[in-house]
C-alpha atoms as a PDB file:
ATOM      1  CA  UNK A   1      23.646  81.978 201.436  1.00  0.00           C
ATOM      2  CA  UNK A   2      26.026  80.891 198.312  1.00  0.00           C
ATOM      3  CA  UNK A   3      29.479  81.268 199.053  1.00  0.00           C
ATOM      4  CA  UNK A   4      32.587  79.261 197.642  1.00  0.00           C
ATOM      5  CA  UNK A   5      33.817  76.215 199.136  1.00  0.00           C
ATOM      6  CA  UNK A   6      37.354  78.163 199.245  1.00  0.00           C
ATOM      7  CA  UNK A   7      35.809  80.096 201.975  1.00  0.00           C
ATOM      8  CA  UNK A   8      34.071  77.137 203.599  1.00  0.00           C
ATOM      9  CA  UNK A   9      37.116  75.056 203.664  1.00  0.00           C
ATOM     10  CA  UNK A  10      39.830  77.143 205.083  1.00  0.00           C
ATOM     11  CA  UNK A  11      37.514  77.999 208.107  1.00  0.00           C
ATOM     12  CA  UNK A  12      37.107  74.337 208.203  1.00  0.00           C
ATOM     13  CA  UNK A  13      41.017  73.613 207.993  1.00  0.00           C
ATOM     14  CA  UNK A  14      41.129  76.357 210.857  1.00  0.00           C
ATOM     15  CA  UNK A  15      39.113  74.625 213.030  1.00  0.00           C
ATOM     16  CA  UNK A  16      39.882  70.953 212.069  1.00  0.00           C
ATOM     17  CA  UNK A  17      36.602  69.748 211.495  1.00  0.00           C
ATOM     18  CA  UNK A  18      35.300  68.451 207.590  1.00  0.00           C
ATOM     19  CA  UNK A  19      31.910  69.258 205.703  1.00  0.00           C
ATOM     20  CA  UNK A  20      29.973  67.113 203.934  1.00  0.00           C
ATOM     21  CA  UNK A  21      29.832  67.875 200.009  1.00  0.00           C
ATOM     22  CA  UNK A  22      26.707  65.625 198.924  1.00  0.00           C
ATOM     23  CA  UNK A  23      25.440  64.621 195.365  1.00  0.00           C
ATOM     24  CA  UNK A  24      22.410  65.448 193.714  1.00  0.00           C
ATOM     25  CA  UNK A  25      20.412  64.735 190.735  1.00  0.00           C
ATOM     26  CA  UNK A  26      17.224  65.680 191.809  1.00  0.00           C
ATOM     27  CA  UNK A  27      14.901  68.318 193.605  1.00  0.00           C
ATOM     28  CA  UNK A  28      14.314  66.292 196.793  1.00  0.00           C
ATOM     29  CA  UNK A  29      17.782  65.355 196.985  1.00  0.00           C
ATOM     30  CA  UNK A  30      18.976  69.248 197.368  1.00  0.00           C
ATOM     31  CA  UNK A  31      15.973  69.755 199.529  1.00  0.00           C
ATOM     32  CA  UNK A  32      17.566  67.125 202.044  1.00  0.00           C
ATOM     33  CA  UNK A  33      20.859  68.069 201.739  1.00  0.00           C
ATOM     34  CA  UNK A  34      19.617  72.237 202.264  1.00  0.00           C
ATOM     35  CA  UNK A  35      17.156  70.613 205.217  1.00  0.00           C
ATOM     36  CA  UNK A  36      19.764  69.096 207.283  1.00  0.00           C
ATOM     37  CA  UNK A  37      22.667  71.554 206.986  1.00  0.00           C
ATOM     38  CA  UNK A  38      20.004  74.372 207.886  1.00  0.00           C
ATOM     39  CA  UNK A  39      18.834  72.171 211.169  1.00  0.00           C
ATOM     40  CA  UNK A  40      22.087  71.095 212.156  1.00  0.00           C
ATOM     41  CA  UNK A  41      23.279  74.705 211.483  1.00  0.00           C
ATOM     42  CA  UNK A  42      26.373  73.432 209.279  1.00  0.00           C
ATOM     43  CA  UNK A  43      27.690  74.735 205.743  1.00  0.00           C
ATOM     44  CA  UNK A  44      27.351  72.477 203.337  1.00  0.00           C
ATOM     45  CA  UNK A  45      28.373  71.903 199.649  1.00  0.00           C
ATOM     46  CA  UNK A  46      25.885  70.515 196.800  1.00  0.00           C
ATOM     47  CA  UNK A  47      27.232  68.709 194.280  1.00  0.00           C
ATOM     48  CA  UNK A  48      26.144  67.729 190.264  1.00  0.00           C
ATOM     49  CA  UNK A  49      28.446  65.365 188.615  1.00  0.00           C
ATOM     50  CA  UNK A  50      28.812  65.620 184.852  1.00  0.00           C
ATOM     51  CA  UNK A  51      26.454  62.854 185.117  1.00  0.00           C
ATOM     52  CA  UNK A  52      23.914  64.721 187.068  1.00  0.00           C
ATOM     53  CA  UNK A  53      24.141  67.347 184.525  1.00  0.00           C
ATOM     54  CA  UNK A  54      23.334  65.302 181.610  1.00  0.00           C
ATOM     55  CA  UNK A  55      20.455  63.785 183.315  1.00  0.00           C
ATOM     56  CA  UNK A  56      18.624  66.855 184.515  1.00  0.00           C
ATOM     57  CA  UNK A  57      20.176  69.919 182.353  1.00  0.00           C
ATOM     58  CA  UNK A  58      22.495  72.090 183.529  1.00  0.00           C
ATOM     59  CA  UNK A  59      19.903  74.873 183.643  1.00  0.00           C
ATOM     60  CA  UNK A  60      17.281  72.556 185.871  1.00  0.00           C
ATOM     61  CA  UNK A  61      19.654  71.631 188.441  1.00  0.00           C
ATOM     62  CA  UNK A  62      21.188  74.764 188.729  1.00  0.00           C
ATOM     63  CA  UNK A  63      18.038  76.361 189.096  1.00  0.00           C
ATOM     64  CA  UNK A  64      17.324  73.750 191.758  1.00  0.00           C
ATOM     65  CA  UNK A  65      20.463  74.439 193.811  1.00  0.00           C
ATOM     66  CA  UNK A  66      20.147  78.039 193.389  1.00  0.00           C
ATOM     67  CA  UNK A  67      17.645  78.019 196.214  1.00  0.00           C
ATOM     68  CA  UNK A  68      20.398  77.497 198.664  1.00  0.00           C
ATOM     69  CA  UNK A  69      21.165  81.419 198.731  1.00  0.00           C
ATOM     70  CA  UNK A  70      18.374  81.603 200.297  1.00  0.00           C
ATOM     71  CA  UNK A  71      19.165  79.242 203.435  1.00  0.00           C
ATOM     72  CA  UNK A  72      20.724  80.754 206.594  1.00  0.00           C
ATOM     73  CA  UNK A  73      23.982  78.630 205.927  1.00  0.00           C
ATOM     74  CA  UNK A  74      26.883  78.496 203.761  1.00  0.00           C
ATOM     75  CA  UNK A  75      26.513  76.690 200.636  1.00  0.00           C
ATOM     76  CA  UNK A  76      28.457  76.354 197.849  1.00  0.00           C
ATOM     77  CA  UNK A  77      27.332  75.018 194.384  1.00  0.00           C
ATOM     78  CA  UNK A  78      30.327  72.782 192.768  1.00  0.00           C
ATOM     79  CA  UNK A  79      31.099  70.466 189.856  1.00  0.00           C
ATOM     80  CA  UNK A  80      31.872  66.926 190.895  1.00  0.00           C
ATOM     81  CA  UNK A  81      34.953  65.168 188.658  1.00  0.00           C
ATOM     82  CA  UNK A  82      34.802  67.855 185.942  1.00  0.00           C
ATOM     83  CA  UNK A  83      36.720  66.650 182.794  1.00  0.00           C
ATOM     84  CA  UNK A  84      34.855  68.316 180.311  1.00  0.00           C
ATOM     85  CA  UNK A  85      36.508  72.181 179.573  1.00  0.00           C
ATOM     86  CA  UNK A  86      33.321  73.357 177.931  1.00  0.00           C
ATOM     87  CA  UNK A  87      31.013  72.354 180.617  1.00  0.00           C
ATOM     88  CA  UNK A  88      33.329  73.665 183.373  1.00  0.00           C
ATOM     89  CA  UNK A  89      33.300  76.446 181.643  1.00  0.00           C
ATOM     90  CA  UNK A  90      29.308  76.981 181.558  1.00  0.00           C
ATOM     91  CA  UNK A  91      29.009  76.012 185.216  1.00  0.00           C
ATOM     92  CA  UNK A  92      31.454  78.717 185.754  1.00  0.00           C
ATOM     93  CA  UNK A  93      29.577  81.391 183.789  1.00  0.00           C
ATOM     94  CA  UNK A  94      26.086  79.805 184.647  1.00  0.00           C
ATOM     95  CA  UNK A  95      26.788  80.764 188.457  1.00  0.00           C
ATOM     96  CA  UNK A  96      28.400  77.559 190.354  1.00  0.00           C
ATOM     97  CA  UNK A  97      30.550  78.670 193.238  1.00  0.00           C
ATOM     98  CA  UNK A  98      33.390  75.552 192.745  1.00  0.00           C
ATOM     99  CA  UNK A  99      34.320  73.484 190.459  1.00  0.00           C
ATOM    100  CA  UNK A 100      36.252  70.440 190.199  1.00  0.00           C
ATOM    101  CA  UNK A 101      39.116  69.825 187.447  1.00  0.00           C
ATOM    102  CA  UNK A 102      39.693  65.904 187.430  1.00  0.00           C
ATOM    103  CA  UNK A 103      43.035  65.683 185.865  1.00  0.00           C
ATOM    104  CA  UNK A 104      44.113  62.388 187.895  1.00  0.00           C
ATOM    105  CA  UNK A 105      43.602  60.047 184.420  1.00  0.00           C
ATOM    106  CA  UNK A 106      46.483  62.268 182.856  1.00  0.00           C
ATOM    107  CA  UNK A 107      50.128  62.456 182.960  1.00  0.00           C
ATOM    108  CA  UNK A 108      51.656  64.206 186.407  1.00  0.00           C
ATOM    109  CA  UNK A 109      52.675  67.340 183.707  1.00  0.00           C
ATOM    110  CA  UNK A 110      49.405  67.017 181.968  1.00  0.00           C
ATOM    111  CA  UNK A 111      47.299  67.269 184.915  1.00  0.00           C
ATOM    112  CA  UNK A 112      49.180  70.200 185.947  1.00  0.00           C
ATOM    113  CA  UNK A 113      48.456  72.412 182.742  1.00  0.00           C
ATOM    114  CA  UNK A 114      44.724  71.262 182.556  1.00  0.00           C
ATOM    115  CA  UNK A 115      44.420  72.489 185.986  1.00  0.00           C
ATOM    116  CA  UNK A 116      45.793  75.614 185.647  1.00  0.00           C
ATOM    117  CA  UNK A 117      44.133  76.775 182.851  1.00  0.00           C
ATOM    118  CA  UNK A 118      41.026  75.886 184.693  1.00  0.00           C
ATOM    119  CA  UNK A 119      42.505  77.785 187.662  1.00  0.00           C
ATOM    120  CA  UNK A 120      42.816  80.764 185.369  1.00  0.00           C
ATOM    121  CA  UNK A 121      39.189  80.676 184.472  1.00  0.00           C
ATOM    122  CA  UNK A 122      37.750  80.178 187.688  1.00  0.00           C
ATOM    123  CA  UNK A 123      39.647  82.698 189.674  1.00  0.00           C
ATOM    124  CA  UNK A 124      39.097  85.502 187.422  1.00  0.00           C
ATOM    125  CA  UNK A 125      35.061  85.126 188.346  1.00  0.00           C
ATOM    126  CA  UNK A 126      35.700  84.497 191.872  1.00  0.00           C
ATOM    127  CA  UNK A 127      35.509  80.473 191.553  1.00  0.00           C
ATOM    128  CA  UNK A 128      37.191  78.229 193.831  1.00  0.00           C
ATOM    129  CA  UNK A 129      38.736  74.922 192.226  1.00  0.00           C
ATOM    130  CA  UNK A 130      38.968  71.448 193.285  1.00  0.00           C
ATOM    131  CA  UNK A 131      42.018  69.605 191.728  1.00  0.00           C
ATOM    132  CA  UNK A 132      42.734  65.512 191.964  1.00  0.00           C
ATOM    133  CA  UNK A 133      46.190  64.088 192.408  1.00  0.00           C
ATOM    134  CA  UNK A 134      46.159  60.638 192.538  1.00  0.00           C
ATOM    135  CA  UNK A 135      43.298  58.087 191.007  1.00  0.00           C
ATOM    136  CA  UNK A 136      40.326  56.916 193.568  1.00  0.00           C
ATOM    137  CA  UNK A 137      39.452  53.058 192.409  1.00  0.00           C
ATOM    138  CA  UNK A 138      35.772  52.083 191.752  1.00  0.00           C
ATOM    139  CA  UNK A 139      32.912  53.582 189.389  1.00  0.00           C
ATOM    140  CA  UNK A 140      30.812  56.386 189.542  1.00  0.00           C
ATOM    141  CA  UNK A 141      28.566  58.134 186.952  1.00  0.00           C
ATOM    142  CA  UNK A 142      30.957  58.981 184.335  1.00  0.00           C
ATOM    143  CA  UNK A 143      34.030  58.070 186.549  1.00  0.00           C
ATOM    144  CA  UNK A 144      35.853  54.198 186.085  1.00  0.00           C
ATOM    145  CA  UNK A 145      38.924  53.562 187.339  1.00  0.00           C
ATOM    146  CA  UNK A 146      40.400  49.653 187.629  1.00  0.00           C
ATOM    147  CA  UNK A 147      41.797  49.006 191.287  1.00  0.00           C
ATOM    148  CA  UNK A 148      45.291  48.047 189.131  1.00  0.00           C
ATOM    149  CA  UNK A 149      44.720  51.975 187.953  1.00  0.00           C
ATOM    150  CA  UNK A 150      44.392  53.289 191.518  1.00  0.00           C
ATOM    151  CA  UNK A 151      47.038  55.545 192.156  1.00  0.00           C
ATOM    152  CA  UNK A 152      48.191  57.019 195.722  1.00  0.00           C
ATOM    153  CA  UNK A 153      48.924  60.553 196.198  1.00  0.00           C
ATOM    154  CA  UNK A 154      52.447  61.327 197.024  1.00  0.00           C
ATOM    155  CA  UNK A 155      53.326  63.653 199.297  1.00  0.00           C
ATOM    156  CA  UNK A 156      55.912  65.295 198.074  1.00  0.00           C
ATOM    157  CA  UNK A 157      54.511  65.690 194.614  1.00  0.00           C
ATOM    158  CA  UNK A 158      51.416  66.729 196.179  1.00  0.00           C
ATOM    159  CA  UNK A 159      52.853  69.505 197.654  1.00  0.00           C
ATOM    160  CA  UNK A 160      54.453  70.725 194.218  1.00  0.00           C
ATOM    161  CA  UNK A 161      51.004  69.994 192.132  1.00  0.00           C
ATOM    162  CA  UNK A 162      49.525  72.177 194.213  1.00  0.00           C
ATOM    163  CA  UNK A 163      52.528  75.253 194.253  1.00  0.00           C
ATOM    164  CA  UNK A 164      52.658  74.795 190.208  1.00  0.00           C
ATOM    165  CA  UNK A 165      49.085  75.281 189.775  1.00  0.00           C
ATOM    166  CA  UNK A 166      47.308  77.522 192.438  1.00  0.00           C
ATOM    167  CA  UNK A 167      44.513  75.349 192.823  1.00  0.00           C
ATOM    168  CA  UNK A 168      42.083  75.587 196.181  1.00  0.00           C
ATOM    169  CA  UNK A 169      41.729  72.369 197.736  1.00  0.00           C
ATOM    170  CA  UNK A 170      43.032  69.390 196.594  1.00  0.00           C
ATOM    171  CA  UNK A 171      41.302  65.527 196.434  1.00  0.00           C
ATOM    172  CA  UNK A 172      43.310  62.746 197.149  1.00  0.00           C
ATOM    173  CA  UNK A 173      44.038  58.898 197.508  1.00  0.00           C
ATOM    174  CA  UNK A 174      44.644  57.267 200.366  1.00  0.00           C
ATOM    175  CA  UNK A 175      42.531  54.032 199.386  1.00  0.00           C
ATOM    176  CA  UNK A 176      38.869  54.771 199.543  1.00  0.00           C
ATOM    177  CA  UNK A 177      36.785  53.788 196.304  1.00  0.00           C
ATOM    178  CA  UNK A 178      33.774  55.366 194.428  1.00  0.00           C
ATOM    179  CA  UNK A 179      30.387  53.370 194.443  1.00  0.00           C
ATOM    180  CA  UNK A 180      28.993  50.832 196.831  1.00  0.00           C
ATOM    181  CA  UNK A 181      31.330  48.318 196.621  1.00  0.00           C
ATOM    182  CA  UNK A 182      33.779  49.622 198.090  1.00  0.00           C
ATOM    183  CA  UNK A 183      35.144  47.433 200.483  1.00  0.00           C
ATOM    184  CA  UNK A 184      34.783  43.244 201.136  1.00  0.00           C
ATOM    185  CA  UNK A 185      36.436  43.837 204.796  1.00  0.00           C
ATOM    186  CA  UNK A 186      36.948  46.119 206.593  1.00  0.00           C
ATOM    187  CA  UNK A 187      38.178  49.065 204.772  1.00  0.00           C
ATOM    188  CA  UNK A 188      42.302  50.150 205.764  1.00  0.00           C
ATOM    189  CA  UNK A 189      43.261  53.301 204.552  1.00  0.00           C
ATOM    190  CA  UNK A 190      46.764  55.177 204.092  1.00  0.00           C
ATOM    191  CA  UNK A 191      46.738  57.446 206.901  1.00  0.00           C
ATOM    192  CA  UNK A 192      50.409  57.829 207.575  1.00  0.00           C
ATOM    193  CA  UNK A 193      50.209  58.829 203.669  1.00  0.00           C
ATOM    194  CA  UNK A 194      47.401  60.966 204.706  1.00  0.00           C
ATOM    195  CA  UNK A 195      49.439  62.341 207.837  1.00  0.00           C
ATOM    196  CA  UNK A 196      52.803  63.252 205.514  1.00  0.00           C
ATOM    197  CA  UNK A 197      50.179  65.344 202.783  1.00  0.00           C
ATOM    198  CA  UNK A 198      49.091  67.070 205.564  1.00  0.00           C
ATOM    199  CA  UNK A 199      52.400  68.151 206.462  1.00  0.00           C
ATOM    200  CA  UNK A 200      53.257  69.118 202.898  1.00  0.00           C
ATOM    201  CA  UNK A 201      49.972  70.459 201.313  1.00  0.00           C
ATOM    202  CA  UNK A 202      48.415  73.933 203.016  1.00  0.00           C
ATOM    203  CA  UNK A 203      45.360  74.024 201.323  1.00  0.00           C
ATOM    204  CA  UNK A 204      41.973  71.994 202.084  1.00  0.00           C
ATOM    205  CA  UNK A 205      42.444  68.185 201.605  1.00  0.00           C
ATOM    206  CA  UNK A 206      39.272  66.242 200.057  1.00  0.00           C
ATOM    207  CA  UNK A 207      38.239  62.819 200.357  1.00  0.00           C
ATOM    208  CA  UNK A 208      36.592  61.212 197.281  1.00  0.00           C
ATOM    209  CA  UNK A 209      34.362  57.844 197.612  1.00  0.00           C
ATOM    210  CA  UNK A 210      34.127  58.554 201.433  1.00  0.00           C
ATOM    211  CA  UNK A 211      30.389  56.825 202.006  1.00  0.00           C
ATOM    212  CA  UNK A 212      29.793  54.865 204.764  1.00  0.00           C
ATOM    213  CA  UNK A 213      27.395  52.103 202.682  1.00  0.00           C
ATOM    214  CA  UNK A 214      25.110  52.677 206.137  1.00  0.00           C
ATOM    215  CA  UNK A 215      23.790  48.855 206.901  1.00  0.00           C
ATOM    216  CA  UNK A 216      20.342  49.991 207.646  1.00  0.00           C
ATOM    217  CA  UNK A 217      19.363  51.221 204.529  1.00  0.00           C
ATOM    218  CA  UNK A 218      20.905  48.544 202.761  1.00  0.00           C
ATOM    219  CA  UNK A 219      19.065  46.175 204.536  1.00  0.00           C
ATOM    220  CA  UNK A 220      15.829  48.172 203.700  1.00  0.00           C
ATOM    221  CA  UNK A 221      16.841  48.305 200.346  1.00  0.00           C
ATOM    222  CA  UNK A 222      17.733  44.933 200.244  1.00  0.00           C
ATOM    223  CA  UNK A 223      14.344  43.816 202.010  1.00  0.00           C
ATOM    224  CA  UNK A 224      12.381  45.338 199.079  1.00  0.00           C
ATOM    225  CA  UNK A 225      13.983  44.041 196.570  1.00  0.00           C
ATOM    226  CA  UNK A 226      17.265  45.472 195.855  1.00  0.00           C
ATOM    227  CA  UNK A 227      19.692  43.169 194.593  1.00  0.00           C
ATOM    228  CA  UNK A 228      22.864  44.337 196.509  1.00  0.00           C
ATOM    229  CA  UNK A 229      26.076  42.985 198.023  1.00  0.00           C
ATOM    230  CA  UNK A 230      26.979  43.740 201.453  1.00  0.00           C
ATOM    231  CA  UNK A 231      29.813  45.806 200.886  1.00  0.00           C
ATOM    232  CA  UNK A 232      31.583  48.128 203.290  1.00  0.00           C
ATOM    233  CA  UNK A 233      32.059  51.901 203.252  1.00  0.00           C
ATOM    234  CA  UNK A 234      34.309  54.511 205.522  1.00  0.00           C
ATOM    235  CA  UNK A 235      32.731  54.338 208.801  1.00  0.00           C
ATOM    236  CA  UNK A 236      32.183  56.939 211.714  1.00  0.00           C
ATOM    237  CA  UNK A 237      35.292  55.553 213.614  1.00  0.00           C
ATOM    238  CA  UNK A 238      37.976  55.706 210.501  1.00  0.00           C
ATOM    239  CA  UNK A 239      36.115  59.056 209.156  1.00  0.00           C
ATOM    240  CA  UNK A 240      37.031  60.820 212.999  1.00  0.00           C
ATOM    241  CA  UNK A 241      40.276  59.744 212.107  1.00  0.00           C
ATOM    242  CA  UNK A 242      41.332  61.111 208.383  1.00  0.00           C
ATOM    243  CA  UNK A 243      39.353  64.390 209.484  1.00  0.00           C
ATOM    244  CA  UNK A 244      41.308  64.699 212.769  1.00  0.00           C
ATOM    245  CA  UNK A 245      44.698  63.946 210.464  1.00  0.00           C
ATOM    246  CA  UNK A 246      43.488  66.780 208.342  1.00  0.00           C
ATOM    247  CA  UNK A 247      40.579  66.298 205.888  1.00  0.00           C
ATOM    248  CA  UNK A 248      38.399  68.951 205.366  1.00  0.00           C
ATOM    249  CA  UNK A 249      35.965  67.809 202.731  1.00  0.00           C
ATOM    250  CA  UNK A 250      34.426  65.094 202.506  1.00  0.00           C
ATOM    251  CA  UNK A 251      32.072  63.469 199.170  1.00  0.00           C
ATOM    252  CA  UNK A 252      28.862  61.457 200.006  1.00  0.00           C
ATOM    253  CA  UNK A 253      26.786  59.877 196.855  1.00  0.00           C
ATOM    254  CA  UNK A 254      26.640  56.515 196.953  1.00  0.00           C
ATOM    255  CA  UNK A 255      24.938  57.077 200.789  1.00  0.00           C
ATOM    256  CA  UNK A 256      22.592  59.344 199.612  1.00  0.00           C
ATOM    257  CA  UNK A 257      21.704  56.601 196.369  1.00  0.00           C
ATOM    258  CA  UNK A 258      21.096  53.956 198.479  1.00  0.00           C
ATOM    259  CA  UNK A 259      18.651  55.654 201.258  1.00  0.00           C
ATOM    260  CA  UNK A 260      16.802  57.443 198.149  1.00  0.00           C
ATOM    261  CA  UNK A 261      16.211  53.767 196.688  1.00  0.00           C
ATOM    262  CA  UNK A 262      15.461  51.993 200.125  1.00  0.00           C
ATOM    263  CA  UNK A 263      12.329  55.157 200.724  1.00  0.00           C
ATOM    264  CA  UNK A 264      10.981  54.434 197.462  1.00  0.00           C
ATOM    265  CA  UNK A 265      11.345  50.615 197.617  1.00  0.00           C
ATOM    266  CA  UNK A 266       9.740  50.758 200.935  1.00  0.00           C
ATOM    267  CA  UNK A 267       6.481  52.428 199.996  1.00  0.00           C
ATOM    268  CA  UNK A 268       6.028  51.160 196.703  1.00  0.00           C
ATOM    269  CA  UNK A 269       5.890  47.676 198.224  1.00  0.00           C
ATOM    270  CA  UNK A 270       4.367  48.461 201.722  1.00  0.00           C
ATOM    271  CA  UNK A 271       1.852  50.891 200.684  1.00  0.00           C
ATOM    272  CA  UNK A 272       0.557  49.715 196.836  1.00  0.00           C
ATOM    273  CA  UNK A 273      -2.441  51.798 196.830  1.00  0.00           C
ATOM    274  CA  UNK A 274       0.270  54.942 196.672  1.00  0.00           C
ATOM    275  CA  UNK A 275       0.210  56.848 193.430  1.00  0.00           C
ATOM    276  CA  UNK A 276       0.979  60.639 194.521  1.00  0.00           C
ATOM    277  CA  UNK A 277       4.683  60.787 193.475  1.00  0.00           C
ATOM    278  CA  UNK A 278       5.174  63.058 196.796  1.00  0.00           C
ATOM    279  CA  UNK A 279       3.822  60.393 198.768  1.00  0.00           C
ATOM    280  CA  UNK A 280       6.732  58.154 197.066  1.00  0.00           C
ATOM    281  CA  UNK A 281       9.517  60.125 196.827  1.00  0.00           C
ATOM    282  CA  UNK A 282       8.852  62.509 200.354  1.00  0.00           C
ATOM    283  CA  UNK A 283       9.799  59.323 202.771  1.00  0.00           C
ATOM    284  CA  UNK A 284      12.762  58.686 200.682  1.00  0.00           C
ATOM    285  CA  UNK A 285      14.029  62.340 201.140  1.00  0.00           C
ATOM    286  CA  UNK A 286      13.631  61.977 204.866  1.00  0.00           C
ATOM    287  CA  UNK A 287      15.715  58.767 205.028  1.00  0.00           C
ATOM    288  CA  UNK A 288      18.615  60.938 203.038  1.00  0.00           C
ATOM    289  CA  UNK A 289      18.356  63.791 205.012  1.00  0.00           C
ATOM    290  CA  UNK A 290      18.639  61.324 208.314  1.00  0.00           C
ATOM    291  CA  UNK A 291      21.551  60.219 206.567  1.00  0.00           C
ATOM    292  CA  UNK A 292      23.133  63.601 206.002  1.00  0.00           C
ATOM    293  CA  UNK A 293      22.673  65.058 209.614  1.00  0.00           C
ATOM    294  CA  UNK A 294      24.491  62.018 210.963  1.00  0.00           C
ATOM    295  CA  UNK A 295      27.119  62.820 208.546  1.00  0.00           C
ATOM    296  CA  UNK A 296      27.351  66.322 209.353  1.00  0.00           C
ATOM    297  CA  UNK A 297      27.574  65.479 212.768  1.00  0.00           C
ATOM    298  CA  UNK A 298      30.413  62.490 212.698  1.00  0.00           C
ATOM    299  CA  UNK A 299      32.274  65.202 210.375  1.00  0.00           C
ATOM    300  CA  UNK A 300      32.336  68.068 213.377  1.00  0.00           C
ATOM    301  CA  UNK A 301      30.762  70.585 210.953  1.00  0.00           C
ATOM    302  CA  UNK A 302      27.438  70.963 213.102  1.00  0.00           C
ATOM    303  CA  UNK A 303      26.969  74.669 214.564  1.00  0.00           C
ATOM    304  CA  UNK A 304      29.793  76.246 211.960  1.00  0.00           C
ATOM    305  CA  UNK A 305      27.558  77.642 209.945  1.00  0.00           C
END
């Protein structure tokens, strides 16, 4: 069933538990991410970056998430890192259920009047709204930012961001990083910072660049051919802990990347007589979805649904 991630997020913040909002560009990527959430009986939210959008067509991958109304769990449909007004705006009247405003490259009193004219938008159709205080470091589709640019979220100014400008859940930066190379050791976050926002802010906190860089699919990857580094993501231990200090969403992309390339690299070079592009791209949908449920399930979302 489509619902907004306003309504997924404050039962979430109610019961202190985080769900899993995934990225997809493709058809067997939603079909994962609906797969799992359905088994594991956990809402879930599907994501399309700008990038996403571009690649596939706003009409195609809507159409393609659109078949989560008709899974037996909450899902919500929502913009990743939204800078563009016009697009926001068709993925508001096109029928997404969220939508992110990603105001964090702008001036503190800049980012506040982008966002509420977004806010404005949204809410008259019943559209929940991600804002971004605070700059996550690392690159992702159409997002850069320098580590020198990375910005943390203060607390206090988090808490009057979000009074000014009536937005639903807010993403912030505590030191994770977009893309797979996130971390050379292991990763340290902020989570007194984290702790103090969570005192401050009463909406949904989000965490952005939150993938764990799981070491078994790299390794696949990396078997068949991928020319990666090992790099280090949030793992299970340190995710336990910013949910249990109060993070309710949480963005996965670069996890779901990495398993979709290790199932393809895997066949292609294992099994050379393959042509079918099911028989290509259906084991790489089952390592993402294996990657999702054990997501969903180190997040506490599992039976919330």
């Amino acid at each position: 069933m489509l619902t907004s991630t306003k309504s997924i997020l404050n039962k979430a913040q109610k019961g202190n538990y985080a769900v899993g909002a995934f990225n997809t560009n493709n058809l067997e990527i939603t079909q994962a991410i609906i797969e799992a959430a359905v088994e594991l009986k956990s809402p879930v939210i599907i994501q399309t970056s700008e990038g996403a959008i571009k690649y596939a067509g706003l009409e195609y991958i809507y159409a393609i998430n659109r078949i989560a109304s008709l899974s037996p769990v909450p899902v919500a449909i929502h913009l990743d890192h939204g800078k563009d007004l016009d697009l926001i705006k068709k993925c508001i009247d096109i029928g997404y259920t969220s939508i992110m405003i990603d105001g964090s490259s702008l001036e503190y009193k800049e980012n506040i009047k982008i966002t509420k004219k977004v806010v404005a938008l949204a809410h008259k159709k019943g559209v929940s709204v991600e804002a971004e205080l605070g700059a996550i470091a690392g690159i992702e589709d159409f997002v850069s930012v320098s580590q020198k640019d990375a910005a943390f979220t203060d607390p206090d100014q988090a808490a009057e961001f979000v009074k000014k400008t009536g937005c639903d859940s807010l993403a912030i930066a505590i030191g994770t990083s977009h893309g797979i190379n996130k971390f050379t050791k292991e990763p340290k976050l902020e989570l007194e910072r984290l702790k103090e926002i969570n005192k401050k802010v009463k909406i949904p906190l989000v965490l952005h660049g939150a993938s764990e860089v799981d070491k078994r699919m790299l390794n696949i990857a990396k078997k068949y051919g991928a020319k990666l580094k090992n790099a280090k993501g949030v793992n299970d231990a340190l995710m336990k802990k910013v949910v249990k200090l109060g993070v309710n969403k949480v963005n996965t992309d670069t996890d779901l990347r990495l398993a979709f390339d290790a199932g393809v690299r895997e066949i292609i070079k294992t099994k050379p007589d393959v042509f079918d592009p099911r028989k290509i791209l259906g084991p790489a949908k089952e390592y993402m979805k294996q990657i999702i449920k054990e997501r969903i399930i180190v997040l506490g979302s599992r039976n919330k649904a």
